[in-house]
Protein backbone atom coordinates (compact mmCIF):
# COMPACT_ATOMS: atom_id res chain seq x y z
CA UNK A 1 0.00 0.00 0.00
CA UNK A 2 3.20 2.32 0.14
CA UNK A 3 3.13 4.82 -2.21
CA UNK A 4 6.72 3.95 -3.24
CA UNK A 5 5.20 0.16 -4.59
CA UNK A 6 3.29 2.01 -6.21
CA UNK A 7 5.15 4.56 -8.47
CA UNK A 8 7.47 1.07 -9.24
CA UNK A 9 4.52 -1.03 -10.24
CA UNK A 10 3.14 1.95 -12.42
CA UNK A 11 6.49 2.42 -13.83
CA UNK A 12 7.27 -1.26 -14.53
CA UNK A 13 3.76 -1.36 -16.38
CA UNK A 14 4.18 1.45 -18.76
CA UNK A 15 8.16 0.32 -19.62
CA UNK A 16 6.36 -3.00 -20.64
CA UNK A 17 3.75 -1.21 -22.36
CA UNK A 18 6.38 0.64 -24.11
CA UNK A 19 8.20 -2.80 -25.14
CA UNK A 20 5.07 -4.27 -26.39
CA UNK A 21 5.05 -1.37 -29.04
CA UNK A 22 8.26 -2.14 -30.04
CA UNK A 23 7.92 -5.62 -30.44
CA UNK A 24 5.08 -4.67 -33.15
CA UNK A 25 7.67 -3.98 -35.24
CA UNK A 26 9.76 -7.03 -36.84
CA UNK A 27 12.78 -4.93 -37.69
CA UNK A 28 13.35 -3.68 -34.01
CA UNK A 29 12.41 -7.17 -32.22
CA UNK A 30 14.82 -9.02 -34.44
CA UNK A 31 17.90 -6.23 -33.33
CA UNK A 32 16.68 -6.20 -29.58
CA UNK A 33 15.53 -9.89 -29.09
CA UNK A 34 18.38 -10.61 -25.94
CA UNK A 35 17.25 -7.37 -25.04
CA UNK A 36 13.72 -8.12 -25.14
CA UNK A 37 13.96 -11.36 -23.70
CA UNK A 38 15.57 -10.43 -20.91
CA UNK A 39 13.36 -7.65 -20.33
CA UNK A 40 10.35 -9.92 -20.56
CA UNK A 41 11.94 -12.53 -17.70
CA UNK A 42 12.05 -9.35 -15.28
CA UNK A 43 8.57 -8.24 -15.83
CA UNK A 44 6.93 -11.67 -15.20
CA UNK A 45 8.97 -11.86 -12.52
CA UNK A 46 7.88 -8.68 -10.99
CA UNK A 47 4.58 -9.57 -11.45
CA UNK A 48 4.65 -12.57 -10.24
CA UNK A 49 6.42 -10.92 -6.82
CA UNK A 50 3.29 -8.72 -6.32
CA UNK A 51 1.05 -11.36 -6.64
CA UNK A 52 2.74 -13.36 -4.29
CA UNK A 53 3.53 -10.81 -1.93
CA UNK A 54 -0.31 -9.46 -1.63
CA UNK A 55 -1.31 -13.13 -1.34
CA UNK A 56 0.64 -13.52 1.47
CA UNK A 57 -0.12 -10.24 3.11
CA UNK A 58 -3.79 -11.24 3.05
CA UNK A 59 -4.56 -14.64 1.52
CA UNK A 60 -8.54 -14.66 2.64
CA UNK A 61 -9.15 -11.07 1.76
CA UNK A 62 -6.92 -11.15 -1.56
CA UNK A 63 -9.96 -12.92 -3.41
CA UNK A 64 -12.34 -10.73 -1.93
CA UNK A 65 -11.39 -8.18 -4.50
CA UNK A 66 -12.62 -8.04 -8.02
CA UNK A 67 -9.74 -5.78 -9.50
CA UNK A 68 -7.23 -8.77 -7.28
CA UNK A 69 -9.15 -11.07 -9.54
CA UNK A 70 -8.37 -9.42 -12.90
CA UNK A 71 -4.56 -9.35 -11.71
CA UNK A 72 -4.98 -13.30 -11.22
CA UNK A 73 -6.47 -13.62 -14.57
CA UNK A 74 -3.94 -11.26 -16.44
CA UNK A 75 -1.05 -13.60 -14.79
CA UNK A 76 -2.64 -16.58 -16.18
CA UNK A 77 -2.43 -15.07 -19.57
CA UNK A 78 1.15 -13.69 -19.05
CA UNK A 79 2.20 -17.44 -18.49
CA UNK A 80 0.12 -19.07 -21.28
CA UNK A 81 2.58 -18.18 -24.57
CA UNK A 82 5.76 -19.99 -22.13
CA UNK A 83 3.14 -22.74 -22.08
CA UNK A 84 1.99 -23.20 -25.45
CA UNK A 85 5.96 -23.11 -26.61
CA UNK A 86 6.55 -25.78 -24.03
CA UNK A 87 3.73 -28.01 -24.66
CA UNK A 88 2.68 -27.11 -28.29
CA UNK A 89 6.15 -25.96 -30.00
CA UNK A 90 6.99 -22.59 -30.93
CA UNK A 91 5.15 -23.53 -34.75
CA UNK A 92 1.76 -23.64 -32.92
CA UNK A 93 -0.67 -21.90 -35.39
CA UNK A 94 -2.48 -20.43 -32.42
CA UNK A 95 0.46 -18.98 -30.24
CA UNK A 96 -0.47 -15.24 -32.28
CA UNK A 97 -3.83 -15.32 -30.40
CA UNK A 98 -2.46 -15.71 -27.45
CA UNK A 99 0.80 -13.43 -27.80
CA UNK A 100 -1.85 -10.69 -28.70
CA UNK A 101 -3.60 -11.08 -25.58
CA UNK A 102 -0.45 -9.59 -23.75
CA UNK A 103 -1.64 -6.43 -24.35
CA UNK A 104 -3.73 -7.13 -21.41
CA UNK A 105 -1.03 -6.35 -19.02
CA UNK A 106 -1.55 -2.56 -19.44
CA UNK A 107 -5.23 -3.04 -17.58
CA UNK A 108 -2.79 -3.47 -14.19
CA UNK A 109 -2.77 -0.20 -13.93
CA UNK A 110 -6.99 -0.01 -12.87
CA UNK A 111 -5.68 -0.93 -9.46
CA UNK A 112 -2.77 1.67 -8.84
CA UNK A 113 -5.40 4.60 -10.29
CA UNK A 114 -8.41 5.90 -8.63
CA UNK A 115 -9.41 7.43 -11.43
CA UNK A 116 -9.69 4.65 -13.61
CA UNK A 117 -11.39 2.50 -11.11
CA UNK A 118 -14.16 5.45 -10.67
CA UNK A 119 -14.85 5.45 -14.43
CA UNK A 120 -15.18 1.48 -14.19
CA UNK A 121 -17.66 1.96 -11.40
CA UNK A 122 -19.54 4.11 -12.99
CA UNK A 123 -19.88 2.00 -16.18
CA UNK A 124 -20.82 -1.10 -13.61
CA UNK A 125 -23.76 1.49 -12.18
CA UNK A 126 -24.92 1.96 -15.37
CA UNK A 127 -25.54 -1.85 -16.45
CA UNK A 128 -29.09 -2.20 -15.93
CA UNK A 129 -30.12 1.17 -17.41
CA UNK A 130 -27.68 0.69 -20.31
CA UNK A 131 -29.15 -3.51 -20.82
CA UNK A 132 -32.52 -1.68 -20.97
CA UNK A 133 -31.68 1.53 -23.65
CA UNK A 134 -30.25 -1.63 -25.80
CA UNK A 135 -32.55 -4.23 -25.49
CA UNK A 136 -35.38 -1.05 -26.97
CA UNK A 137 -32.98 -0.19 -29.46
CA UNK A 138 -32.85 -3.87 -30.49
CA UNK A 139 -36.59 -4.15 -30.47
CA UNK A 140 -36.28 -0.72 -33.00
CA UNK A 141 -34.09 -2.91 -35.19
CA UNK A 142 -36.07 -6.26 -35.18
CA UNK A 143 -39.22 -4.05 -36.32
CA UNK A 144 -37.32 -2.17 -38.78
CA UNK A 145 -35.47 -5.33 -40.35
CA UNK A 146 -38.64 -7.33 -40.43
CA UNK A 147 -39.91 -4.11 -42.28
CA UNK A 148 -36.97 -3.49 -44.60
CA UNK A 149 -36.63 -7.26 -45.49
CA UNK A 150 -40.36 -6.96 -46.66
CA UNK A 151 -40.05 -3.48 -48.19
CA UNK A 152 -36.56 -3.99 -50.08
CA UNK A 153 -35.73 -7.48 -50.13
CA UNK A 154 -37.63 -8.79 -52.99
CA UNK A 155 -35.89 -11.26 -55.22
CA UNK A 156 -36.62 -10.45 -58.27
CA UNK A 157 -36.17 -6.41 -58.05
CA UNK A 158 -34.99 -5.98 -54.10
CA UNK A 159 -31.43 -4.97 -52.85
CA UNK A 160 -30.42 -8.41 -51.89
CA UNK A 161 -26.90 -7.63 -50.65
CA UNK A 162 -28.29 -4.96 -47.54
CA UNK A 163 -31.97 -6.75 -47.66
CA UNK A 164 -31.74 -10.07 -48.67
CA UNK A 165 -32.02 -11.73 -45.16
CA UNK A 166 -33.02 -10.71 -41.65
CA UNK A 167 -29.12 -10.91 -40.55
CA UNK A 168 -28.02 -9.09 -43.39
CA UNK A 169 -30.94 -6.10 -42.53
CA UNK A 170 -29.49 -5.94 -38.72
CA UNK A 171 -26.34 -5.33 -40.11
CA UNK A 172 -27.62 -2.60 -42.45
CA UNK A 173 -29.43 -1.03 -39.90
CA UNK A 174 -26.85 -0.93 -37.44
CA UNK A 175 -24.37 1.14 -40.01
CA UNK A 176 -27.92 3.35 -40.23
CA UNK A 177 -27.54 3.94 -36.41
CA UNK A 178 -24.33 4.97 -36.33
CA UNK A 179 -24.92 7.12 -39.90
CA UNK A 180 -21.89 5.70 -41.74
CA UNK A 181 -22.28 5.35 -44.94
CA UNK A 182 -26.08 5.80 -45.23
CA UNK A 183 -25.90 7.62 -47.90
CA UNK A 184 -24.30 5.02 -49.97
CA UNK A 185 -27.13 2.16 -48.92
CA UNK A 186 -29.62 4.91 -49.35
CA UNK A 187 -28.11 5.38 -52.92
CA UNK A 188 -28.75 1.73 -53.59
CA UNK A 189 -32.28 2.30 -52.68
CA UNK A 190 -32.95 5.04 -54.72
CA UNK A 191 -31.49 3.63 -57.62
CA UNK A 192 -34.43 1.06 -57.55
CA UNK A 193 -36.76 3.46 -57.00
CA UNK A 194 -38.66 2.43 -53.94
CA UNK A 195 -41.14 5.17 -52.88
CA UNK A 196 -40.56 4.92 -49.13
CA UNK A 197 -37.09 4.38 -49.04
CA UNK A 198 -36.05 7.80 -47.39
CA UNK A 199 -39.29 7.95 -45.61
CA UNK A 200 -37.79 4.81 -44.13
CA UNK A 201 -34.47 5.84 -43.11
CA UNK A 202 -35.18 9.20 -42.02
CA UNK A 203 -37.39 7.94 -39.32
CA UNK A 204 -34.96 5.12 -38.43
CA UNK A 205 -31.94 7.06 -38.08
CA UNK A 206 -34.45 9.87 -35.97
CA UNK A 207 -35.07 7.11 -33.52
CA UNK A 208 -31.97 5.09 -33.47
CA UNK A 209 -29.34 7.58 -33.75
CA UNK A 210 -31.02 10.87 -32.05
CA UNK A 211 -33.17 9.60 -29.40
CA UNK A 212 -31.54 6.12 -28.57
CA UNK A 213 -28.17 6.54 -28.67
CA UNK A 214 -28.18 9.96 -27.43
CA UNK A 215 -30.16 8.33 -24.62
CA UNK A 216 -27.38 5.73 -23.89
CA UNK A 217 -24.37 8.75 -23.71
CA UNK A 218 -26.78 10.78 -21.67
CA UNK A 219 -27.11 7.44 -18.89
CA UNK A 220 -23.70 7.11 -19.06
CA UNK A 221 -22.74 10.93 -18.24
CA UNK A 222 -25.18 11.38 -15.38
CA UNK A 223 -23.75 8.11 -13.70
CA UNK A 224 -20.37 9.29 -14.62
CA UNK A 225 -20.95 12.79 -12.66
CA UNK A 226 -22.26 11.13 -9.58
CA UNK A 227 -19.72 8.68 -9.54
CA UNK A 228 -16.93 11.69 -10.07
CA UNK A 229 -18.54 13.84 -7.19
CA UNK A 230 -18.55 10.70 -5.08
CA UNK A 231 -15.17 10.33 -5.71
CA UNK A 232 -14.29 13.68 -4.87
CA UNK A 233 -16.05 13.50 -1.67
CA UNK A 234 -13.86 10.44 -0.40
CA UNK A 235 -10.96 13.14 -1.50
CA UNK A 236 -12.23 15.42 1.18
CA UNK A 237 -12.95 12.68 3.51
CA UNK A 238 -9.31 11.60 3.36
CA UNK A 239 -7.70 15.01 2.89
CA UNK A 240 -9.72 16.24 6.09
CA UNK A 241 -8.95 12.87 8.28
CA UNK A 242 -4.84 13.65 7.34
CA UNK A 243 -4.95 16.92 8.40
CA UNK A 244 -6.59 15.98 11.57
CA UNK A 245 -3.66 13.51 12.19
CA UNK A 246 -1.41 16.24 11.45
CA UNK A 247 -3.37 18.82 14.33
CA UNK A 248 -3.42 16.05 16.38
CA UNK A 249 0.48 15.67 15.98
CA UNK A 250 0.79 19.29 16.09
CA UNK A 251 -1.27 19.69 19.23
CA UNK A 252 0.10 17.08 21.22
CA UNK A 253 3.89 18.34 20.45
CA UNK A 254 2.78 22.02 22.14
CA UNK A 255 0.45 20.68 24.90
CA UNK A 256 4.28 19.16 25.74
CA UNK A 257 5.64 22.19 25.23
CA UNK A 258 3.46 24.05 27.41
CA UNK A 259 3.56 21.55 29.97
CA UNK A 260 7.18 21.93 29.84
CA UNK A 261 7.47 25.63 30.30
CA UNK A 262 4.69 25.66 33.07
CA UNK A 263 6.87 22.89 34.50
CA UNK A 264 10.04 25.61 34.44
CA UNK A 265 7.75 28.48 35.76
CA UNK A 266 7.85 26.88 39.17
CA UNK A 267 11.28 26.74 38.92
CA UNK A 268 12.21 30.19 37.47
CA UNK A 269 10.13 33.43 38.48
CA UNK A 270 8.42 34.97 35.51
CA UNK A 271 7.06 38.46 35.43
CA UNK A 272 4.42 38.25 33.87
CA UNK A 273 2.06 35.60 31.77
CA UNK A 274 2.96 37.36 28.54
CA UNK A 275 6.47 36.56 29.09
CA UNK A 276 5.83 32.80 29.15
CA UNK A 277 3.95 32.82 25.92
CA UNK A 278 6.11 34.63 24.34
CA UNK A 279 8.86 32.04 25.31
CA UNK A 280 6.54 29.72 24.02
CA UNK A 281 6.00 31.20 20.44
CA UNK A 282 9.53 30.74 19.73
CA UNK A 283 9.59 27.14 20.21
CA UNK A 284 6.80 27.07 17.34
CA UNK A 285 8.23 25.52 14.21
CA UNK A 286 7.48 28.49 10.74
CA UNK A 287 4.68 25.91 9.55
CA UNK A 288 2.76 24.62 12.39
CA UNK A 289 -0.86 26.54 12.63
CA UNK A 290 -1.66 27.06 16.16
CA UNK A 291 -3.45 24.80 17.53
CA UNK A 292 -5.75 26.22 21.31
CA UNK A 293 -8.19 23.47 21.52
CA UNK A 294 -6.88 22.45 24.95
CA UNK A 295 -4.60 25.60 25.35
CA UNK A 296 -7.30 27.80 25.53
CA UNK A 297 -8.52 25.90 28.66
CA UNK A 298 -6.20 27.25 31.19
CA UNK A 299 -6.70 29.39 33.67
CA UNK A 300 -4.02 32.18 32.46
CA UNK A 301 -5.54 31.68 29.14
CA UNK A 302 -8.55 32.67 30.30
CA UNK A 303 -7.54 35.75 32.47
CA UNK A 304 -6.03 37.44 29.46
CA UNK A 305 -8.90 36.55 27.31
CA UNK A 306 -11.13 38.16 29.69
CA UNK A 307 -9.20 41.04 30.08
CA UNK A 308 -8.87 41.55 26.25
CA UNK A 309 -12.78 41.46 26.08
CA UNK A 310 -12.51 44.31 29.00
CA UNK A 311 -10.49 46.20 26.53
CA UNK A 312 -13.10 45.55 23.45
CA UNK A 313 -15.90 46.65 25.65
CA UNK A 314 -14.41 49.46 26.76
CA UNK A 315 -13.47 50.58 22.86
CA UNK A 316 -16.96 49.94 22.15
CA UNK A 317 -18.69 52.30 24.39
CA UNK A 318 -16.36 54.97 23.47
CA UNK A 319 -17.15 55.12 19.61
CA UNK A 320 -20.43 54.66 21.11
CA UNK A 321 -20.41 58.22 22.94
CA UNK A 322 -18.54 59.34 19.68
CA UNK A 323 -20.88 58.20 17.60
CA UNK A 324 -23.70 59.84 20.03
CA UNK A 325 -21.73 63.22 19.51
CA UNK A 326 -21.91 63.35 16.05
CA UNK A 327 -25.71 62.73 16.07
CA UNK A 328 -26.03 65.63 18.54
CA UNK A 329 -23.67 67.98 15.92
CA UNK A 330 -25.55 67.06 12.92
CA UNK A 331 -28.99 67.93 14.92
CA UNK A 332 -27.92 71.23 15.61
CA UNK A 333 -26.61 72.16 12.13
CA UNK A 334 -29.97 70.91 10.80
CA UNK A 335 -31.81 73.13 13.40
CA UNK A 336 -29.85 76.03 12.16
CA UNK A 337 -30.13 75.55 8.72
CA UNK A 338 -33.96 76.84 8.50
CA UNK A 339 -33.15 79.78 10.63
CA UNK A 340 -29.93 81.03 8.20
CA UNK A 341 -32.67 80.26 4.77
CA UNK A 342 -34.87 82.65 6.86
CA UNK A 343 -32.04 85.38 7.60
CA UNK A 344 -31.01 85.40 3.48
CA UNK A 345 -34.66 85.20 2.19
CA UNK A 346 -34.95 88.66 4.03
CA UNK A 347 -32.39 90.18 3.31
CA UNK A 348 -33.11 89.84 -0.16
CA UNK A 349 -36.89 91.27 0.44
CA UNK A 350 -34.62 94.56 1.98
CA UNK A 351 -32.64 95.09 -0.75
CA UNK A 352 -35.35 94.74 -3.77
């Protein structure tokens, strides 16, 4: 579960992803086969390490786990070619199959990323909503290929080769659901002159491409979302419970600080509280936040606290008799203000 297994399993995965690519190419596997075959011997090896080292870490609980199970089955297939050459001979007209199935390795990597795992869970959610959206899409189909067979597959003047049978019209109309190439088969159709031929497709691709399939992505993007915000919740779950640990840490180092210098302030006469606290700050490491759940208990805590709240009151009633002041200003100047419109008014009823 160390993070450091980790980054090396991820690592040794990708490196053998890497060396599957190359061994796609006939030119590079015949310079680098030593190189390749060596390379080969330490990955099964190191695969075969993990598996034995998380079966014996936990050998009940091991099989418990489904993505456990597709590391079991992925091992099996690593040591299936080895097999075949052994038993079957290295001219065994199957051994391609089952040296293509190697690229299965790279699906290791589901259980080192979360991410991965969340998208898989999220497809899993979506099973029974997604086996419904495709069992009515294959209903669609049935009705239209019954329909089409009976529409376009006539012998004698029918398009035999997208009509001619009920397997060949599900295979039509699944290249109309996914609109490639419709144009081409409706082409055909038109070129025999069938009156309801576009009438036909245009309502088949309406329903099977637009509402259907649209209705499959949409499933799988709402249980996608929730299955993202769930996973970003267990984020904050985690990230919250660390950083607890870390207060907790943090908190019990000062409590033993604190005890310590209350511990020395029996022994050594300090003026005043403030002068043990600020002792105390400087034993505070740059990072640590400080932490007063149980600090904030004490009596001397709770002296200066009260005496700082003295302080606030005391500030408060002041700019409250300031504020009081100012009322009593701007009351007068109003007052006055009628009397000095009064004064000017007649002084300019003197001088007209």
């Amino acid at each position: 579960m160390s993070r450091l297994f980790k980054i090396i399993m991820i690592s040794t995965i990708s490196m053998n992803a890497f060396s599957l690519v190359l061994w796609t190419d006939y030119k590079t596997r015949y310079k680098l086969f030593t190189l390749y075959e060596v390379s080969e011997l330490i990955f099964v090896s190191i695969y075969s390490s993990e598996f034995c080292m998380k079966l014996y870490v936990d050998p009940i609980n091991y099989w418990k786990d489904g993505y456990n199970l597709l590391d079991v089955i992925i091992i099996i297939t690593v040591f299936i070619p080895y097999s075949l050459h052994k038993i079957k001979g290295k001219h065994y007209p199957y051994l391609h199959i089952a040296d293509g199935i190697q690229s299965l390795r790279i699906l290791k990597l589901i259980t080192y990323s979360r991410g991965i795992r969340t998208l898989i869970t999220a497809v899993g959610q979506t099973a029974y909503t997604v086996a419904s959206v495709l069992i009515l899409l294959f209903v669609l189909m049935y009705i239209f290929a019954i329909l089409g067979f009976c529409l376009f597959g006539a012998p004698d003047r029918g398009d035999l080769n997208n009509w001619g049978n009920l397997a060949v019209a599900f295979f039509t109309l699944f290249s109309l659901a996914t609109v490639d190439g419709w144009t081409d088969l409706q082409q055909q159709l038109d070129d025999r002159n069938f009156a309801l031929s576009r009438t036909f497709t245009i309502i088949f691709i309406l329903l099977a491409s637009f509402v259907f399939l649209s209705m499959f992505v949409g499933v799988m993007i709402i249980h996608t979302e929730d299955s993202i915000k769930k996973f970003k919740r267990e984020l904050m779950v985690e990230r919250h419970v660390t950083l607890m640990e870390e207060k907790q840490v943090i908190l019990k180092r000062q409590q033993e600080e604190v005890s310590r210098l209350m511990q020395t302030r029996k022994n050594v006469d300090y003026k005043s509280f403030s002068e043990l606290v600020e002792i105390f700050k400087k034993t505070l490491r740059h990072t640590d936040p400080m932490v007063l759940d149980d600090f904030g208990t004490s009596l001397p805590f709770i002296d200066v606290y009260l005496s700082t709240l003295d302080n606030q009151d005391t500030t408060i009633y002041k700019l409250q008799e300031l504020y009081y002041e100012i009322v009593h200003v701007l009351s007068l100047m109003l007052e006055d203000l009628p009397q000095k419109e009064q004064s000017q008014s007649s002084e300019k009823v003197d001088e007209k």
